[in-house]
N, C-alpha and C. Protein backbone atom coordinates (compact mmCIF):
# COMPACT_ATOMS: atom_id res chain seq x y z
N UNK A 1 120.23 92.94 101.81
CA UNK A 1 119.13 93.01 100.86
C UNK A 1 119.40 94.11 99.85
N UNK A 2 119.37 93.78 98.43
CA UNK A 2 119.23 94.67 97.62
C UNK A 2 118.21 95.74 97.61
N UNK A 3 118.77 97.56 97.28
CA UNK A 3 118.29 98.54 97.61
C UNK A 3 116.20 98.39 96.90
N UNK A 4 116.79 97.59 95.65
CA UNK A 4 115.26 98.01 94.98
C UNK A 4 114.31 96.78 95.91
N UNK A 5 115.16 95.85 96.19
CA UNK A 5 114.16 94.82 96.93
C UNK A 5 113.82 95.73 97.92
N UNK A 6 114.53 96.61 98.99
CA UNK A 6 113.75 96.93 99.99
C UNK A 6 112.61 98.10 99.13
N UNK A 7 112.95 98.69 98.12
CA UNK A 7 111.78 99.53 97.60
C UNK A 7 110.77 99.31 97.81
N UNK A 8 110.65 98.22 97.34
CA UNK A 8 109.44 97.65 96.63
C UNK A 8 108.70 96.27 97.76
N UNK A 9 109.75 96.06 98.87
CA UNK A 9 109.22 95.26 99.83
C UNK A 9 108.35 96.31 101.01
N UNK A 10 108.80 97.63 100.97
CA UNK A 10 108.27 98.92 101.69
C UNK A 10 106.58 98.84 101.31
N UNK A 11 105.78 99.07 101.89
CA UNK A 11 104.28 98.92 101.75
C UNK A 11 103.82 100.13 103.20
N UNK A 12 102.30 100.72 102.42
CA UNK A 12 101.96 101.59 103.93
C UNK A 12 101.25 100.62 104.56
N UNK A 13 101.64 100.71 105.76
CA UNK A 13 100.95 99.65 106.64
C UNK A 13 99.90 100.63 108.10
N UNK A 14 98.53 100.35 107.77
CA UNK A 14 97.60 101.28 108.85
C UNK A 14 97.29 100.34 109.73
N UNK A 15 97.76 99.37 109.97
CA UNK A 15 97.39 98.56 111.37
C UNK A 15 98.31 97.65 112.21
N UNK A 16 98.46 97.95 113.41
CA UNK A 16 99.52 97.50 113.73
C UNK A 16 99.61 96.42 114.87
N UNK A 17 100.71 95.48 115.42
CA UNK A 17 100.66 94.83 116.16
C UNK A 17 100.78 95.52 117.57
N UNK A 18 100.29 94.85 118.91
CA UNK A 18 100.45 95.35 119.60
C UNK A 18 102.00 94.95 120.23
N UNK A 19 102.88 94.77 119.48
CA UNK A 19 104.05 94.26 120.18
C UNK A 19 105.16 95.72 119.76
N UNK A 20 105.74 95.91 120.80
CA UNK A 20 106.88 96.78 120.89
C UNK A 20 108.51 96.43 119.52
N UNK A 21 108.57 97.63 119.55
CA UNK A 21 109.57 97.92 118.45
C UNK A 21 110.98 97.41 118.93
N UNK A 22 111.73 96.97 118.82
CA UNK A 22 113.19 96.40 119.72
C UNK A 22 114.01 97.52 119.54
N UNK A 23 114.85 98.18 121.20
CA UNK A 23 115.21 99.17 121.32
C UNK A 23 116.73 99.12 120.07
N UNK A 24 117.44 98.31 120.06
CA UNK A 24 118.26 97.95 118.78
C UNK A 24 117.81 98.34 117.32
N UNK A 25 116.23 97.79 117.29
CA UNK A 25 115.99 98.16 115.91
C UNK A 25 116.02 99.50 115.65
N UNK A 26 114.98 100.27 116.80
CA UNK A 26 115.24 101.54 116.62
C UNK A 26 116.17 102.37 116.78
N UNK A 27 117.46 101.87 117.29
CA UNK A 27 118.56 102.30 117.17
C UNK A 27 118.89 102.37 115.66
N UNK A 28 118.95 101.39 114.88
CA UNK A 28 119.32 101.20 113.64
C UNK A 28 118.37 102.25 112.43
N UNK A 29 117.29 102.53 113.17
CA UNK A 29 116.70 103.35 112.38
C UNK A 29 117.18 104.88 112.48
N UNK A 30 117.35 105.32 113.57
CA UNK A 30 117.91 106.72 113.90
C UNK A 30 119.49 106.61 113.23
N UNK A 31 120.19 105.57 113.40
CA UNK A 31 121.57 105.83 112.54
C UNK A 31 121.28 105.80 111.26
N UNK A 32 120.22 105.38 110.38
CA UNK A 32 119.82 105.15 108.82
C UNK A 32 119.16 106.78 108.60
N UNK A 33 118.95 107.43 109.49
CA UNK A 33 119.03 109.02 109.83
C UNK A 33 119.58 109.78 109.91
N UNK A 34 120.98 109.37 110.68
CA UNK A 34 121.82 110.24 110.92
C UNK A 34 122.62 110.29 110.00
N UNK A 35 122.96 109.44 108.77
CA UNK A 35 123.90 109.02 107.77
C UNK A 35 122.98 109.62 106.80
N UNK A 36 121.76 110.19 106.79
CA UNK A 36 121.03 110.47 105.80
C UNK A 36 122.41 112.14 105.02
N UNK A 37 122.11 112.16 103.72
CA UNK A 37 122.77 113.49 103.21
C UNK A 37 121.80 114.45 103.36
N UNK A 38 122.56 115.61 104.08
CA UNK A 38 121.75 117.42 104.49
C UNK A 38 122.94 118.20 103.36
N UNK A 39 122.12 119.06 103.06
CA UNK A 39 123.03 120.23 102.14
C UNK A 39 124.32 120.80 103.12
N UNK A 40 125.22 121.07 102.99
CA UNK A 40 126.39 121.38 103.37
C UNK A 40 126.58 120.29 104.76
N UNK A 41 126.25 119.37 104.75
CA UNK A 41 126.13 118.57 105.82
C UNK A 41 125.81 119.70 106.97
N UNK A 42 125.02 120.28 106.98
CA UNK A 42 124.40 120.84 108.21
C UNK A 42 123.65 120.16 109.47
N UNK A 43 123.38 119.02 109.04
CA UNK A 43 122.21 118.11 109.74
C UNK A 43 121.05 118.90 110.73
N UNK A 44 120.16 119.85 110.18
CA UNK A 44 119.30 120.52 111.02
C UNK A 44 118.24 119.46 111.23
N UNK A 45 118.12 118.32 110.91
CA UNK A 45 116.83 117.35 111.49
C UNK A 45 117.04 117.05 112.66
N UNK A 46 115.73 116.98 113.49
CA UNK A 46 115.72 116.61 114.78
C UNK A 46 114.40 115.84 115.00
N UNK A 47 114.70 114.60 115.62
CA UNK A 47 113.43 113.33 115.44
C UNK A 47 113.41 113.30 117.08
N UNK A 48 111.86 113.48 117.17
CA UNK A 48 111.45 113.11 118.41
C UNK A 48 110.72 111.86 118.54
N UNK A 49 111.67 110.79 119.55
CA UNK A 49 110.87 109.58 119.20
C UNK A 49 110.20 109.42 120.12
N UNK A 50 108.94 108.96 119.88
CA UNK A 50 107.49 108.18 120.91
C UNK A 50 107.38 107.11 120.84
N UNK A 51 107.51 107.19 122.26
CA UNK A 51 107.18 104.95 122.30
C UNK A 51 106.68 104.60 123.64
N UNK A 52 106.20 105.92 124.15
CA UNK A 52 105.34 105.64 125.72
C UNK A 52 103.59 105.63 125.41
N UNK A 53 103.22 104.96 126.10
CA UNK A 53 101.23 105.04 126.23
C UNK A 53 101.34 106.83 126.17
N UNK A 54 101.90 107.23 127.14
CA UNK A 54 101.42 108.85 127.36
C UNK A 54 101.70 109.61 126.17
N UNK A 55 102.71 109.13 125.21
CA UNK A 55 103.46 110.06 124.40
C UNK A 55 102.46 109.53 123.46
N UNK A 56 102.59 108.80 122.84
CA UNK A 56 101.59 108.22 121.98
C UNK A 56 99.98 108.80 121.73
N UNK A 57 99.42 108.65 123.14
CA UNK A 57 98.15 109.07 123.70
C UNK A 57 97.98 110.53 122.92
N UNK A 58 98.98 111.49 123.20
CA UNK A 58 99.18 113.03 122.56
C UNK A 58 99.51 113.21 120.92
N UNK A 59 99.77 111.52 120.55
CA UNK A 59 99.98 111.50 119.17
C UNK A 59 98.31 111.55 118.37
N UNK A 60 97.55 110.73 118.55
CA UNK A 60 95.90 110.16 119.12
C UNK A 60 95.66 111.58 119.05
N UNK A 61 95.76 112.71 119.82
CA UNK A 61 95.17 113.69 120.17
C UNK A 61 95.26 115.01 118.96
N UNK A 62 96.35 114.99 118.86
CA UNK A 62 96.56 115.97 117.74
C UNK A 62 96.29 115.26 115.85
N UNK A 63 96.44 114.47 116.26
CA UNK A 63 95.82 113.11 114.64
C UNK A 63 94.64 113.10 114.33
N UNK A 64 93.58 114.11 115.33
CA UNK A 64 91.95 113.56 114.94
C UNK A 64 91.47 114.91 114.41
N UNK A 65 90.82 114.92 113.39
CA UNK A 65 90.02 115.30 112.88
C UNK A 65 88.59 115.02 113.13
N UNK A 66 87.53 116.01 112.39
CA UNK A 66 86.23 116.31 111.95
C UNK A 66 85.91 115.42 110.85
N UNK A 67 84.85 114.46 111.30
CA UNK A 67 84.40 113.42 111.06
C UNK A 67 84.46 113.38 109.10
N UNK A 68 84.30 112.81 108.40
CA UNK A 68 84.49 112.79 107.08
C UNK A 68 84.88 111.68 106.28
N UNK A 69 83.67 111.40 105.45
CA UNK A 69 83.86 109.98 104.72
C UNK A 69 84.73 109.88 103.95
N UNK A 70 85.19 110.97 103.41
CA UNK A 70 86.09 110.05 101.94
C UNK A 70 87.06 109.86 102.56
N UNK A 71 87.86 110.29 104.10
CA UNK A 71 88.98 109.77 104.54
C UNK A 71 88.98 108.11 104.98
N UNK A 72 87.92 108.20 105.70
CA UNK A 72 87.41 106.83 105.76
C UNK A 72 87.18 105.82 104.49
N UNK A 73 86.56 106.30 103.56
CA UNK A 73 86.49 105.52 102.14
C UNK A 73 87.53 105.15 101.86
N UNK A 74 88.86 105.80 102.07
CA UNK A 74 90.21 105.66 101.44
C UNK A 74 91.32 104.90 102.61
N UNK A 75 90.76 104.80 103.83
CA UNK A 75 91.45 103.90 104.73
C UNK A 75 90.38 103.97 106.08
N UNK A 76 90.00 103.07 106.23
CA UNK A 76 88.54 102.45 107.37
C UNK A 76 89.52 102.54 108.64
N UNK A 77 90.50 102.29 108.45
CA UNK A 77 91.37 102.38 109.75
C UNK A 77 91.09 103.69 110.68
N UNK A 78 90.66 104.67 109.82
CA UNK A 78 90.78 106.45 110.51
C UNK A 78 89.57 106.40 111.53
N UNK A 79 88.54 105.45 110.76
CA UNK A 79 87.01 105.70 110.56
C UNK A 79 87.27 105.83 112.57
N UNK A 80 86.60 106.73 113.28
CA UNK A 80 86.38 107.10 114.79
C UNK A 80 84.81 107.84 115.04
N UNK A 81 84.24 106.96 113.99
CA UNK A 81 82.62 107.59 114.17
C UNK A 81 81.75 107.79 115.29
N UNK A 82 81.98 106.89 116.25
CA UNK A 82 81.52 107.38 117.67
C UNK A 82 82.02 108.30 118.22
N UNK A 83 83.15 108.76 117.95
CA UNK A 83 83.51 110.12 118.57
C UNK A 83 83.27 111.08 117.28
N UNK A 84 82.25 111.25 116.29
CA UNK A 84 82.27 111.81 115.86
C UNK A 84 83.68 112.34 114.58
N UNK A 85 84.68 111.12 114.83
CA UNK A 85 86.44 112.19 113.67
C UNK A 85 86.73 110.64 113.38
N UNK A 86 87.26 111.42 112.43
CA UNK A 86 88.60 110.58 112.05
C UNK A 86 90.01 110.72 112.46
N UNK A 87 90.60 109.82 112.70
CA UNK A 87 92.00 109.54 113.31
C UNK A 87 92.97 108.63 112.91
N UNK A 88 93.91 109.27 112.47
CA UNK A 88 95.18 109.08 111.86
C UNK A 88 96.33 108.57 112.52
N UNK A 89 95.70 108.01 113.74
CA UNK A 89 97.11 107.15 114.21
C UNK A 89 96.13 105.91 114.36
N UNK A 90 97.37 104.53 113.85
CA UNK A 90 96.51 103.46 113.43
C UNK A 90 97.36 102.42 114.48
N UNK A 91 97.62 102.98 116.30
CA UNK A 91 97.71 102.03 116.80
C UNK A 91 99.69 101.32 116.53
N UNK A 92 100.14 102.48 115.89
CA UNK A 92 101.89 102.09 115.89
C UNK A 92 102.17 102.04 117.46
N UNK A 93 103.30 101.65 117.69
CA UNK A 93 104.01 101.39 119.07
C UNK A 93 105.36 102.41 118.75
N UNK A 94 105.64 102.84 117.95
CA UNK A 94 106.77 103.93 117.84
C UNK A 94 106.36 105.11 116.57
N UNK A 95 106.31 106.07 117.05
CA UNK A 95 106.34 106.94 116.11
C UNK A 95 107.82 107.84 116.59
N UNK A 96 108.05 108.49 114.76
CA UNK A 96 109.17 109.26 114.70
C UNK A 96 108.68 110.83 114.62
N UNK A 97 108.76 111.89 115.37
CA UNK A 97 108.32 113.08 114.89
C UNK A 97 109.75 113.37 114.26
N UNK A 98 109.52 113.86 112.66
CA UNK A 98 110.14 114.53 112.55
C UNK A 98 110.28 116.17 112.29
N UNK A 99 111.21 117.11 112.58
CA UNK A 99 110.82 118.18 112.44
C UNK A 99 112.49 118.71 111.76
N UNK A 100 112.80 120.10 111.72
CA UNK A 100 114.34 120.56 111.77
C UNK A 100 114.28 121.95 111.96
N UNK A 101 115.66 121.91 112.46
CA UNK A 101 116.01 123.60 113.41
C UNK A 101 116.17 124.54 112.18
N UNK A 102 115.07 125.56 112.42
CA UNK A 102 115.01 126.63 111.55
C UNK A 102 116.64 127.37 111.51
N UNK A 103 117.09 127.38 112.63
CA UNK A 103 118.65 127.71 113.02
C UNK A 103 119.46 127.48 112.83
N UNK A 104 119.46 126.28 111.91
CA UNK A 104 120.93 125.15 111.78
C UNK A 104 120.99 124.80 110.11
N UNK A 105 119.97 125.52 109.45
CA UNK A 105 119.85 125.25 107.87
C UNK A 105 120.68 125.67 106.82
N UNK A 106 121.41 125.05 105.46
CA UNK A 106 122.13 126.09 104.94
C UNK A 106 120.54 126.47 104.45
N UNK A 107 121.37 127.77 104.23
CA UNK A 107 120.08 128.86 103.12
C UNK A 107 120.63 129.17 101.66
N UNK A 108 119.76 129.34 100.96
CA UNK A 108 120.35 128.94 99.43
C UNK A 108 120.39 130.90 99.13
N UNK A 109 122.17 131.11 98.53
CA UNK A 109 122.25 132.15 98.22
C UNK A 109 121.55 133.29 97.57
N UNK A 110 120.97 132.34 96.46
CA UNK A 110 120.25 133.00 95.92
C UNK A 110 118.80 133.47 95.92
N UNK A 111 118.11 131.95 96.16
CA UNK A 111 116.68 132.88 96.80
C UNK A 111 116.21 132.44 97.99
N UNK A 112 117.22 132.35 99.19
CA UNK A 112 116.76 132.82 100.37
C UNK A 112 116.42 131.35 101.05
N UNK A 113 115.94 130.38 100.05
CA UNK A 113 115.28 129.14 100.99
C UNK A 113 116.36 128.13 101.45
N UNK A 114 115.14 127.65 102.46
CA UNK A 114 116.17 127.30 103.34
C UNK A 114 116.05 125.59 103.55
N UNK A 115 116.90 124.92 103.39
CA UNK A 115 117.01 123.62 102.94
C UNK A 115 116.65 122.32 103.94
N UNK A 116 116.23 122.74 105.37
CA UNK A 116 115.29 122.26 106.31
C UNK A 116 114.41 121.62 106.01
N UNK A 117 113.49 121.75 105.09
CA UNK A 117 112.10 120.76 104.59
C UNK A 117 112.86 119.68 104.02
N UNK A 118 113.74 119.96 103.01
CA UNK A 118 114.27 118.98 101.75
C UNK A 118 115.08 118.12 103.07
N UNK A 119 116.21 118.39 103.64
CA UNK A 119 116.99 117.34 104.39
C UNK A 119 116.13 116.79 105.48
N UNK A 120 115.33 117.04 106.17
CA UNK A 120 113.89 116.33 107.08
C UNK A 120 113.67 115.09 106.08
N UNK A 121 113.13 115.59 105.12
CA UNK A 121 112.41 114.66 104.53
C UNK A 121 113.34 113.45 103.51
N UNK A 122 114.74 114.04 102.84
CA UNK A 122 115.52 112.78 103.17
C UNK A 122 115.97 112.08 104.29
N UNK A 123 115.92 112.25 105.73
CA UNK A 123 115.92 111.63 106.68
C UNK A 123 115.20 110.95 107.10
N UNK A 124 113.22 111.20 106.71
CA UNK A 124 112.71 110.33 106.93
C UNK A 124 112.87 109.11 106.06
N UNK A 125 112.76 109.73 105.06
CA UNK A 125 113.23 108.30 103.73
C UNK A 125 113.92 107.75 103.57
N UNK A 126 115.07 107.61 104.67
CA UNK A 126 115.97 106.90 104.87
C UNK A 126 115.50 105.81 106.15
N UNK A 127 115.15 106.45 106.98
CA UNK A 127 114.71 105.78 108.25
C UNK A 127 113.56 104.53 107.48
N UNK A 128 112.38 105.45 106.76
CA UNK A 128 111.91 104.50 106.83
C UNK A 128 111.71 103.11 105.77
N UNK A 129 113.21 103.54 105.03
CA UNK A 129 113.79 101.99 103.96
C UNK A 129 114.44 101.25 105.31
N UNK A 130 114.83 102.03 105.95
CA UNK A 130 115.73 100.77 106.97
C UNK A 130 114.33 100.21 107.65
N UNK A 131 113.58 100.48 107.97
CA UNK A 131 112.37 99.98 108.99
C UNK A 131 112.04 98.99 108.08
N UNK A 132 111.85 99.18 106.48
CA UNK A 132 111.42 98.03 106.06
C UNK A 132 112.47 97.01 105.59
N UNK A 133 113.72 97.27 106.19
CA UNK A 133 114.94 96.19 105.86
C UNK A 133 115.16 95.66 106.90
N UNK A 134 114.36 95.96 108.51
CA UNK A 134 114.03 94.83 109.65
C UNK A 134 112.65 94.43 109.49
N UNK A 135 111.82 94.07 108.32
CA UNK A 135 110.72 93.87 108.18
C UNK A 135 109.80 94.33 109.28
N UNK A 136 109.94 95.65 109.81
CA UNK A 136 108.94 96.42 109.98
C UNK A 136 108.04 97.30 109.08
N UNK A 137 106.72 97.24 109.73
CA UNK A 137 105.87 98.08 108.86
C UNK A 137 106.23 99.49 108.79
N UNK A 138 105.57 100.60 108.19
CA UNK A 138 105.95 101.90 108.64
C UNK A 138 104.66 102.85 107.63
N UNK A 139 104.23 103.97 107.95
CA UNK A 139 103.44 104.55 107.23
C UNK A 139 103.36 106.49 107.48
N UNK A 140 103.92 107.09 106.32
CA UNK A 140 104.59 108.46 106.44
C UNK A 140 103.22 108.88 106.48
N UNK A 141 103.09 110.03 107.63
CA UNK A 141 102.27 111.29 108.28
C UNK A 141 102.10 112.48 108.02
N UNK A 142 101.67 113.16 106.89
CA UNK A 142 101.89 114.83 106.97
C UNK A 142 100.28 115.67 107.53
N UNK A 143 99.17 114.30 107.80
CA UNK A 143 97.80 115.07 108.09
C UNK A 143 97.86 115.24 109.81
N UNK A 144 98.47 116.34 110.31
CA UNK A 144 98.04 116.60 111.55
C UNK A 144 97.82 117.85 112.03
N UNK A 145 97.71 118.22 113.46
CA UNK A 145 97.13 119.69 113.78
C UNK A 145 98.68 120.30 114.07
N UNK A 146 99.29 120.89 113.55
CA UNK A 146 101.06 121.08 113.86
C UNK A 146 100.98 121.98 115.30
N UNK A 147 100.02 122.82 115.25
CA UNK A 147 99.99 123.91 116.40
C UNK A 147 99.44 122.69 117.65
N UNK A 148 98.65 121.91 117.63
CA UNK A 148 98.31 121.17 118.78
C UNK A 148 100.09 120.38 119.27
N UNK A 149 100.31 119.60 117.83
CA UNK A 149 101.46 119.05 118.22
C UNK A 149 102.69 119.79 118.91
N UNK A 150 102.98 121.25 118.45
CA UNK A 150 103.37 121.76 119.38
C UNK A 150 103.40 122.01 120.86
N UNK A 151 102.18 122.39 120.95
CA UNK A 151 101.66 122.40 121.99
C UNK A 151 101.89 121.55 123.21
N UNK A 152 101.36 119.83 122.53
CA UNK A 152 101.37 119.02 123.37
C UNK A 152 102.70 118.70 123.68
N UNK A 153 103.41 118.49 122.66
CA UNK A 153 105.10 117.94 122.69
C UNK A 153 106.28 119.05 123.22
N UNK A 154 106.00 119.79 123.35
CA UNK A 154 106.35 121.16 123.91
C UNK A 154 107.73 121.19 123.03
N UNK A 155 107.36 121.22 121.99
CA UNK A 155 108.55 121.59 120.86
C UNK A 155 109.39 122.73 121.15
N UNK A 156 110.85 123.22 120.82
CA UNK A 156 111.15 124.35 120.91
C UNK A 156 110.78 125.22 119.76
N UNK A 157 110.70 126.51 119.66
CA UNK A 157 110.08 127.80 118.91
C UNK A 157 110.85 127.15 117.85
N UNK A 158 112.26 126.97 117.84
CA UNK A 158 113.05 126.92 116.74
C UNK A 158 112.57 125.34 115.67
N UNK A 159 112.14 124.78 116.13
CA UNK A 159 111.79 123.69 115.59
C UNK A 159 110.48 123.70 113.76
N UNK A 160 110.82 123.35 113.54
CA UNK A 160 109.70 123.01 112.46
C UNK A 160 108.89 121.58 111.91
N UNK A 161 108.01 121.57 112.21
CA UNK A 161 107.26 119.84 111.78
C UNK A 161 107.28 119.57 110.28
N UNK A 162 107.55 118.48 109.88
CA UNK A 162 107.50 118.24 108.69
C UNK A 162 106.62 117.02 108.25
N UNK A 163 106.91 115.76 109.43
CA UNK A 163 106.34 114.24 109.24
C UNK A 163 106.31 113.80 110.16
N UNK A 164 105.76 113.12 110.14
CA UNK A 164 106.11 111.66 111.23
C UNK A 164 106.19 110.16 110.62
N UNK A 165 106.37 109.32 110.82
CA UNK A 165 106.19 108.36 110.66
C UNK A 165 106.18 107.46 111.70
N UNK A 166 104.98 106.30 111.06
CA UNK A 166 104.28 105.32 112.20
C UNK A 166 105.16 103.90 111.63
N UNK A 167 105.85 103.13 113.21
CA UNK A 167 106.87 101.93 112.72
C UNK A 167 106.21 101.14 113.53
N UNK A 168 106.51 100.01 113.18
CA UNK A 168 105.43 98.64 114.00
C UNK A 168 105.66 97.64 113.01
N UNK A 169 105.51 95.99 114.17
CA UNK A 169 105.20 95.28 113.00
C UNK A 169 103.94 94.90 112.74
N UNK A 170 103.37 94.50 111.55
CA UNK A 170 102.05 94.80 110.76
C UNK A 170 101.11 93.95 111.66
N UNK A 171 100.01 93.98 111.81
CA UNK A 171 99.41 93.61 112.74
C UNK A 171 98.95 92.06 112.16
N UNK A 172 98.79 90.62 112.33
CA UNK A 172 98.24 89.54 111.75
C UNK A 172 97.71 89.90 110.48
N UNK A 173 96.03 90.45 110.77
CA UNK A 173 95.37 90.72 109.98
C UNK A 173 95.57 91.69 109.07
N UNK A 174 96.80 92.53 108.92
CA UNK A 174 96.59 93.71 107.84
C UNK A 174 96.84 93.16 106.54
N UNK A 175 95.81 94.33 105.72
CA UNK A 175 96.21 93.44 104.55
C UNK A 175 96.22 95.37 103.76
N UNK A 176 97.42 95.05 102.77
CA UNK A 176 97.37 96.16 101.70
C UNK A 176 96.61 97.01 100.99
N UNK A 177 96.62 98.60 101.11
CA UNK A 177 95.17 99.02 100.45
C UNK A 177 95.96 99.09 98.86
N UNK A 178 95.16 98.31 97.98
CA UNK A 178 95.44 98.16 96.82
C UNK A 178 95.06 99.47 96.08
N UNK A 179 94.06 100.00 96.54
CA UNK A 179 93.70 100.89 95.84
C UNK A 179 94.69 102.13 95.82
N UNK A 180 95.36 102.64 96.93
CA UNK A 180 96.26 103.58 97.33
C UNK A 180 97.78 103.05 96.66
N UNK A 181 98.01 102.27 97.00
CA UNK A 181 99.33 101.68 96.29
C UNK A 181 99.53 100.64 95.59
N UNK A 182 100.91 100.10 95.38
CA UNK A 182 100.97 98.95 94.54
C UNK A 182 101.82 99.50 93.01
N UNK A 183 100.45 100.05 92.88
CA UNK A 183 100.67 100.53 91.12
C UNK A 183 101.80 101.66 90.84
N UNK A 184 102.76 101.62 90.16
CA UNK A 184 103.47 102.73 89.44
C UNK A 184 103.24 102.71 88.04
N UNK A 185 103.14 104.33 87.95
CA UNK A 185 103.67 104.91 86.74
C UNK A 185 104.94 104.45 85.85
N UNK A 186 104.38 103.88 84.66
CA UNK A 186 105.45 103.85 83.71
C UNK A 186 106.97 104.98 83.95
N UNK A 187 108.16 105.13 83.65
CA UNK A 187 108.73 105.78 83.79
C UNK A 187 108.94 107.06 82.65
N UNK A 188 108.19 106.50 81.57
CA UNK A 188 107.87 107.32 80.53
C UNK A 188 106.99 108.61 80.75
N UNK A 189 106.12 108.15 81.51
CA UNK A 189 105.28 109.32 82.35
C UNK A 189 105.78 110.26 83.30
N UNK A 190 107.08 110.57 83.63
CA UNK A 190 107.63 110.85 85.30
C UNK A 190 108.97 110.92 85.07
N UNK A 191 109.84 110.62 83.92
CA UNK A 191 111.04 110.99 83.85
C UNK A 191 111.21 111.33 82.22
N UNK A 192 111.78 112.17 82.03
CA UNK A 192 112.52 113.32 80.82
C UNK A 192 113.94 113.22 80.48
N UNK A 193 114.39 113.06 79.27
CA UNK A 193 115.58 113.15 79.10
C UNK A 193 115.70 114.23 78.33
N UNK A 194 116.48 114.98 78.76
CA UNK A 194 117.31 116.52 78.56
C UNK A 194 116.43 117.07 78.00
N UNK A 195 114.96 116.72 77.51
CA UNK A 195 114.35 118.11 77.60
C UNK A 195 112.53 117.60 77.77
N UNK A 196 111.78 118.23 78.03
CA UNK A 196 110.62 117.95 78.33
C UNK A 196 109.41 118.32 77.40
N UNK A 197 109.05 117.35 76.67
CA UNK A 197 108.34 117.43 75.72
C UNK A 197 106.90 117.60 75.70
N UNK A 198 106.67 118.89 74.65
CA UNK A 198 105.14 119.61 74.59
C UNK A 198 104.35 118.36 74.50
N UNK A 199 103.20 119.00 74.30
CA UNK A 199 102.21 117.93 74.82
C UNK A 199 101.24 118.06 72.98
N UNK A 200 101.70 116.87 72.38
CA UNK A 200 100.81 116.70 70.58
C UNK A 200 102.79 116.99 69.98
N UNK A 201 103.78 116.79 70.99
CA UNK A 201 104.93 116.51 70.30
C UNK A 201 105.60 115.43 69.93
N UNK A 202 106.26 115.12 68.99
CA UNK A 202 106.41 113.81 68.76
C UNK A 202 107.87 113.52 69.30
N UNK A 203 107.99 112.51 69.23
CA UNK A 203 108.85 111.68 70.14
C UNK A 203 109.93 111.08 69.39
């Protein structure tokens, strides 16, 4: 499949089937990871994958929040009003934690930072174009309690959270929140050529 077809075939998907992820597929997703590019090829990402009731269950746990409509307004999936919260796991059968070793990063000479966030997060974005090139669903995570997730997942000190992402295939009934996606920005809006033009400048 061509790269922009899977772009644009990629959709967030908040509801999921109850059928299991095929241990192959997710093989194929962790190598669409491991091939991801890290600055000096360091590879400090480290993905913890969940795919047990129990592991999952602790995903559920650290995902809920204090009850609040506009999260709900913006995806009904969260909505957990009898318990008072909203909750951010929508029922995937595999999640990816991703995090990377504060220990294993290059660090940039000059001011100090350290390139751990940036290569995490091309790793997830790699994983999760391949998830949607086995027509699995998938939907990227940054709203959670990081100190619970610690906690529960008994992360090492050295570790850092960055994402997760939720893989599954889409459940019958899901259907696309139009309102959240779909639409892009012209490229006129979002990309600059060699220099970036004031704003009442002409063109």
């Amino acid at each position: 499949m061509d790269f922009m077809d899977i772009s644009k075939k990629r959709v967030t998907v908040r509801k999921f089937a109850p059928k299991p992820v095929e241990e192959d597929k997710i093989n194929r997703i962790l190598e669409a990871g491991r091939w991801s590019p890290t600055a000096v090829n360091k590879q400090p990402q480290r993905i913890l994958v969940l795919n047990t009731p129990e592991s999952l269950a602790k995903v559920r746990e650290f995902c809920s929040f204090g009850y609040d409509q506009k999260y709900v307004d913006l995806a009904k999936e969260c909505d957990d009003k009898e318990q008072g919260k909203v909750n951010f796991y929508y029922g995937a059968p595999l999640v990816l934690f991703v995090a990377y070793d504060r220990t294993e990063c290059w660090t940039h000479p000059q001011s100090g930072k350290s390139s751990g966030a940036t290569d995490a997060t091309i790793v997830a974005t790699h994983m999760m174009l391949e998830a949607a090139s086995l027509d699995l669903g998938s939907v990227w995570i940054s709203y959670f309690d990081e100190d619970k997730a610690r906690k529960l997942l008994k992360l090492p000190e050295d570790w850092q959270s960055v994402c997760m992402l939720y893989i599954g295939y889409p459940a019958e009934d899901f259907v696309p929140n139009t309102h959240l996606g779909g639409h892009r920005k012209p490229l006129s809006e979002t990309c600059f050529y060699n220099a970036v033009l004031e704003e009442g400048s002409e063109k």
